[in-house]
PDB file of N, CA and C in Angstrom:
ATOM      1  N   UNK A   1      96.511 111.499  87.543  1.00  0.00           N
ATOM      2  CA  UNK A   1      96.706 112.177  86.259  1.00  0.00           C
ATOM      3  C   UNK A   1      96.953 111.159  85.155  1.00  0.00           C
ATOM      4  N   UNK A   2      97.616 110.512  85.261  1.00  0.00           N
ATOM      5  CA  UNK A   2      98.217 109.675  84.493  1.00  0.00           C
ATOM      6  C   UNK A   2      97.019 108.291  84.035  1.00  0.00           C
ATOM      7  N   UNK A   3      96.216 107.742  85.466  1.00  0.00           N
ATOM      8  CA  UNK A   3      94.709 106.898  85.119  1.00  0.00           C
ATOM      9  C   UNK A   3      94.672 108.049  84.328  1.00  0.00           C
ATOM     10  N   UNK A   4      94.158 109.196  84.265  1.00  0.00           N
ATOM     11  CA  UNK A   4      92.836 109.741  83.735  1.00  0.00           C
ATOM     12  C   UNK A   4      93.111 110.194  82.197  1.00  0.00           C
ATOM     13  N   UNK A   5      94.295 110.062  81.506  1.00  0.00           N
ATOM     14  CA  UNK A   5      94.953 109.852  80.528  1.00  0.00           C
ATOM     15  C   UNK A   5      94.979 108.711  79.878  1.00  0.00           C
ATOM     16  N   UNK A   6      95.297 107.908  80.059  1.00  0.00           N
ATOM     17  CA  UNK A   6      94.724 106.617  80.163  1.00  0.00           C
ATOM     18  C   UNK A   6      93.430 106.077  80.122  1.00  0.00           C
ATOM     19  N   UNK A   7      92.264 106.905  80.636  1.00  0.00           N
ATOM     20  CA  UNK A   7      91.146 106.483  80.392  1.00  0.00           C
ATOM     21  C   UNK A   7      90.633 107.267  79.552  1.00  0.00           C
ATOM     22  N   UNK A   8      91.337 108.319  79.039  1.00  0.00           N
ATOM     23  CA  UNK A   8      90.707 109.100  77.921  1.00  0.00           C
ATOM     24  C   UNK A   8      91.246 108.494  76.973  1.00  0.00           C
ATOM     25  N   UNK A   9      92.659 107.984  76.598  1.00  0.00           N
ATOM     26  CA  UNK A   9      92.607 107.256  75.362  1.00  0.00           C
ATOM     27  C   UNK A   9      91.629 106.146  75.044  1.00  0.00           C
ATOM     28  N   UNK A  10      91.670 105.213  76.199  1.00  0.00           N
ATOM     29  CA  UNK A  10      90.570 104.745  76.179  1.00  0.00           C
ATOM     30  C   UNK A  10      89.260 104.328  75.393  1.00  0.00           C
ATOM     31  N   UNK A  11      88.689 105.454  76.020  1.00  0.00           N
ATOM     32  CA  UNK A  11      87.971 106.337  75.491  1.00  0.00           C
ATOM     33  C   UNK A  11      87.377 106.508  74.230  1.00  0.00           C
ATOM     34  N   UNK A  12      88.427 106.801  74.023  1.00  0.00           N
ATOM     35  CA  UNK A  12      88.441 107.716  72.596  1.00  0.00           C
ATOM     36  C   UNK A  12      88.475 106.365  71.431  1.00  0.00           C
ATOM     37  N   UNK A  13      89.839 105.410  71.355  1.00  0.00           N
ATOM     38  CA  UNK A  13      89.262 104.803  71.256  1.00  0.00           C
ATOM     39  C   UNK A  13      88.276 103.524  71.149  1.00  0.00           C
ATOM     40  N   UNK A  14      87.340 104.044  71.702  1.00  0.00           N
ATOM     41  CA  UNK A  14      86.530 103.131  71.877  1.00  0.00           C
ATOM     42  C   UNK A  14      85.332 103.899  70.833  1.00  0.00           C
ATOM     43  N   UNK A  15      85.285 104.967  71.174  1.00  0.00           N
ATOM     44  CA  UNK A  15      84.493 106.203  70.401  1.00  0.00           C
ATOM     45  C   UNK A  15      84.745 105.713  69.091  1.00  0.00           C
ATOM     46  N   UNK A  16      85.809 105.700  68.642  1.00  0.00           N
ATOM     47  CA  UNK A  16      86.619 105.937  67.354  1.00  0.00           C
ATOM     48  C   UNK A  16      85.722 104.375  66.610  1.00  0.00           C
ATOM     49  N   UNK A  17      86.199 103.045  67.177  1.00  0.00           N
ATOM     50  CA  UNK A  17      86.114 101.968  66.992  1.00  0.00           C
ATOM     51  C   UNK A  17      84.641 101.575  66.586  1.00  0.00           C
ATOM     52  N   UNK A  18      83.680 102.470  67.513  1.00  0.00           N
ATOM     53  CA  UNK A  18      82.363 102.807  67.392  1.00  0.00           C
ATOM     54  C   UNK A  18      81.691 102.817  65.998  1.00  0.00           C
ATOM     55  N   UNK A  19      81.953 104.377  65.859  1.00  0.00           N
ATOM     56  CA  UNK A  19      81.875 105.335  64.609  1.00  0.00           C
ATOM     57  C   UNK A  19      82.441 104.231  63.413  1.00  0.00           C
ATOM     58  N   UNK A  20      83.255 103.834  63.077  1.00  0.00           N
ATOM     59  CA  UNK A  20      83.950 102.875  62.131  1.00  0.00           C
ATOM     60  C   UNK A  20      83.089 101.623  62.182  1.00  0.00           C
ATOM     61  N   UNK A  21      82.879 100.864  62.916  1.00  0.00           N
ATOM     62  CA  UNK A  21      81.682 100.121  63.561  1.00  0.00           C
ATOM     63  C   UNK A  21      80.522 100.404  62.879  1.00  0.00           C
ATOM     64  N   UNK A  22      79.799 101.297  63.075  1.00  0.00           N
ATOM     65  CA  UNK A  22      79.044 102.083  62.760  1.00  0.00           C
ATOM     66  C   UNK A  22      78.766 102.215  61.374  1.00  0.00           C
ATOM     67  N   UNK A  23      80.332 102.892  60.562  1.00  0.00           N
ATOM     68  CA  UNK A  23      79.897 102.943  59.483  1.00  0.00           C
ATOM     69  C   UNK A  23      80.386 102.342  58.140  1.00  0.00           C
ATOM     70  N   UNK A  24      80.924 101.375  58.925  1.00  0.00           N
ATOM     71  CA  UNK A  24      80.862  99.688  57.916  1.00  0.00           C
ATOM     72  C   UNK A  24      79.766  99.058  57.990  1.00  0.00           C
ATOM     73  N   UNK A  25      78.766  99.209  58.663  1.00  0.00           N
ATOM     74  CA  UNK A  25      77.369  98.702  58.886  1.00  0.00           C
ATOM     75  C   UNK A  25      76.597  98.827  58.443  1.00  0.00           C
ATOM     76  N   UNK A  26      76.599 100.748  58.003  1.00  0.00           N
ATOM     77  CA  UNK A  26      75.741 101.659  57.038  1.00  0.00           C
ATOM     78  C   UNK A  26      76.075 100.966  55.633  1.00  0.00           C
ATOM     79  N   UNK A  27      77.563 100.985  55.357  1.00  0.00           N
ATOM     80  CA  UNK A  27      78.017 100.262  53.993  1.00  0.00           C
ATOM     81  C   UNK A  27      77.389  99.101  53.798  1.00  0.00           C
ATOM     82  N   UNK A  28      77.162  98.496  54.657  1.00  0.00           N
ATOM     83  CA  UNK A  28      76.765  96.782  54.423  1.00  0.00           C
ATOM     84  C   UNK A  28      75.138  96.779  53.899  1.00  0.00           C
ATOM     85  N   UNK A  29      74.553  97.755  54.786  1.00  0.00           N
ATOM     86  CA  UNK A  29      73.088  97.667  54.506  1.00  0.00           C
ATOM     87  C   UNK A  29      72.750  98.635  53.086  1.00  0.00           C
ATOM     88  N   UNK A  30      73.469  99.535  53.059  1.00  0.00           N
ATOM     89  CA  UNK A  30      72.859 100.181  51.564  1.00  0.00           C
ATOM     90  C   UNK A  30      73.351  99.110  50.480  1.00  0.00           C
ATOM     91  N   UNK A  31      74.595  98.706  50.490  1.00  0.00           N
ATOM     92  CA  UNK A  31      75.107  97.098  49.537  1.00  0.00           C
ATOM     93  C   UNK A  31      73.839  96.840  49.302  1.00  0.00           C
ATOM     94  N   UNK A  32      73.623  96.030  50.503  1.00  0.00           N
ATOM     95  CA  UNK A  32      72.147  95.142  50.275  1.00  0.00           C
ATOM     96  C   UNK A  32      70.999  95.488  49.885  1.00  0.00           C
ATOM     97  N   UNK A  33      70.872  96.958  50.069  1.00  0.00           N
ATOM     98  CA  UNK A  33      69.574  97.545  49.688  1.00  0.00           C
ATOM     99  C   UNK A  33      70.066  97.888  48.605  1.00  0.00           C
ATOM    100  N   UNK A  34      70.713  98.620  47.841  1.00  0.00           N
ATOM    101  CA  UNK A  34      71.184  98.461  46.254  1.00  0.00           C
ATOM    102  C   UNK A  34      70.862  97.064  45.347  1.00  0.00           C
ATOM    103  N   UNK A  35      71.482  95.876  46.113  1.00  0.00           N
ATOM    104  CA  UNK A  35      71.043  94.700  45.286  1.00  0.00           C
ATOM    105  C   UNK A  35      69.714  94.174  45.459  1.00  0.00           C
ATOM    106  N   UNK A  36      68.876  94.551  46.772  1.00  0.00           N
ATOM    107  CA  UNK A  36      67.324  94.181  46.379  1.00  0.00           C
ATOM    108  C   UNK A  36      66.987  94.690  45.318  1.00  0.00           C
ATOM    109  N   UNK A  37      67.259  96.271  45.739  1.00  0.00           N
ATOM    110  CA  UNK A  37      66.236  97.017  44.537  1.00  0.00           C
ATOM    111  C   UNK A  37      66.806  97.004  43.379  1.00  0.00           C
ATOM    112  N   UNK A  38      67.917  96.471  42.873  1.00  0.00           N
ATOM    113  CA  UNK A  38      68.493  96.079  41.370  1.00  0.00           C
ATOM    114  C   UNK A  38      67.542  94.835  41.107  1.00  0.00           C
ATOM    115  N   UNK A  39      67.386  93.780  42.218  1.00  0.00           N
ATOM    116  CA  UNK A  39      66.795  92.073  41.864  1.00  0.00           C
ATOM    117  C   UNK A  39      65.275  92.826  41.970  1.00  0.00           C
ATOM    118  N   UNK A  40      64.636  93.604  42.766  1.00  0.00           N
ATOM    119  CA  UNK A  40      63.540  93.747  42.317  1.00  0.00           C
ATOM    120  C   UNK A  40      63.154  94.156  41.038  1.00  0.00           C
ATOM    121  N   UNK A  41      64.062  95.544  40.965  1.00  0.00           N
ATOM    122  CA  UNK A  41      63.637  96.307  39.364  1.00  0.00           C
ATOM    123  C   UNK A  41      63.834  95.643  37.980  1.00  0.00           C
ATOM    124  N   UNK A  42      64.696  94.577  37.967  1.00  0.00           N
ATOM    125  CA  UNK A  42      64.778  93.251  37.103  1.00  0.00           C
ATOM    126  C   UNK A  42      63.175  92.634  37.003  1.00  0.00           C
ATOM    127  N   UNK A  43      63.034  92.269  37.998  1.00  0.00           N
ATOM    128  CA  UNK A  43      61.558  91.208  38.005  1.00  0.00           C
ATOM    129  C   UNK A  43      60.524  92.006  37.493  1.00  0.00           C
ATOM    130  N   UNK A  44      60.556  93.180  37.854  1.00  0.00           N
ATOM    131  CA  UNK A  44      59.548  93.922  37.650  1.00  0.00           C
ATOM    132  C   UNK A  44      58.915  94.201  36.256  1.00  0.00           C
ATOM    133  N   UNK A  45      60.388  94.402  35.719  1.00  0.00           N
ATOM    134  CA  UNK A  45      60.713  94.882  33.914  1.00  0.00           C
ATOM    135  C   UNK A  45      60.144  93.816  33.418  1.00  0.00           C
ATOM    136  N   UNK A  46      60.752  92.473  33.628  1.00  0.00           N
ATOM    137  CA  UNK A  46      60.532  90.971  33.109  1.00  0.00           C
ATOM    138  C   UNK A  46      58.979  90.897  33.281  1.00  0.00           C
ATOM    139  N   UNK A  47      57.831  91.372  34.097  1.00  0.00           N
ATOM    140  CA  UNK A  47      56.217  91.263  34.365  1.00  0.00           C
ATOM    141  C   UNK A  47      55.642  92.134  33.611  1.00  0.00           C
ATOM    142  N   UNK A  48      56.223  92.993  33.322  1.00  0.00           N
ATOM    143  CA  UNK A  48      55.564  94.222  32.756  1.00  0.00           C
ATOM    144  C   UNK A  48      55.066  93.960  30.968  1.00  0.00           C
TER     145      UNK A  48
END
């Protein structure tokens, strides 16, 4: 009883750690995709 309590916190988190994981990652890549497409839409204006 007590393992299996234990392996559900576990568990969980690990789940948890995941998801957060996860979605500091999402944050990182739209960042970056925000500042391409700001440095692109700059260059673009400047050709036109």
């Amino acid at each position: 009883m007590i393992k299996t309590l234990i392996r559900l916190k576990i568990l969980k988190f690990i789940l948890i750690s995941g998801a957060s994981a996860a979605y500091a990652f999402k944050k990182y890549c739209d960042k970056k995709n925000k500042e391409k497409v700001k440095k692109d839409g700059k260059t673009s204006l400047l050709t036109r």
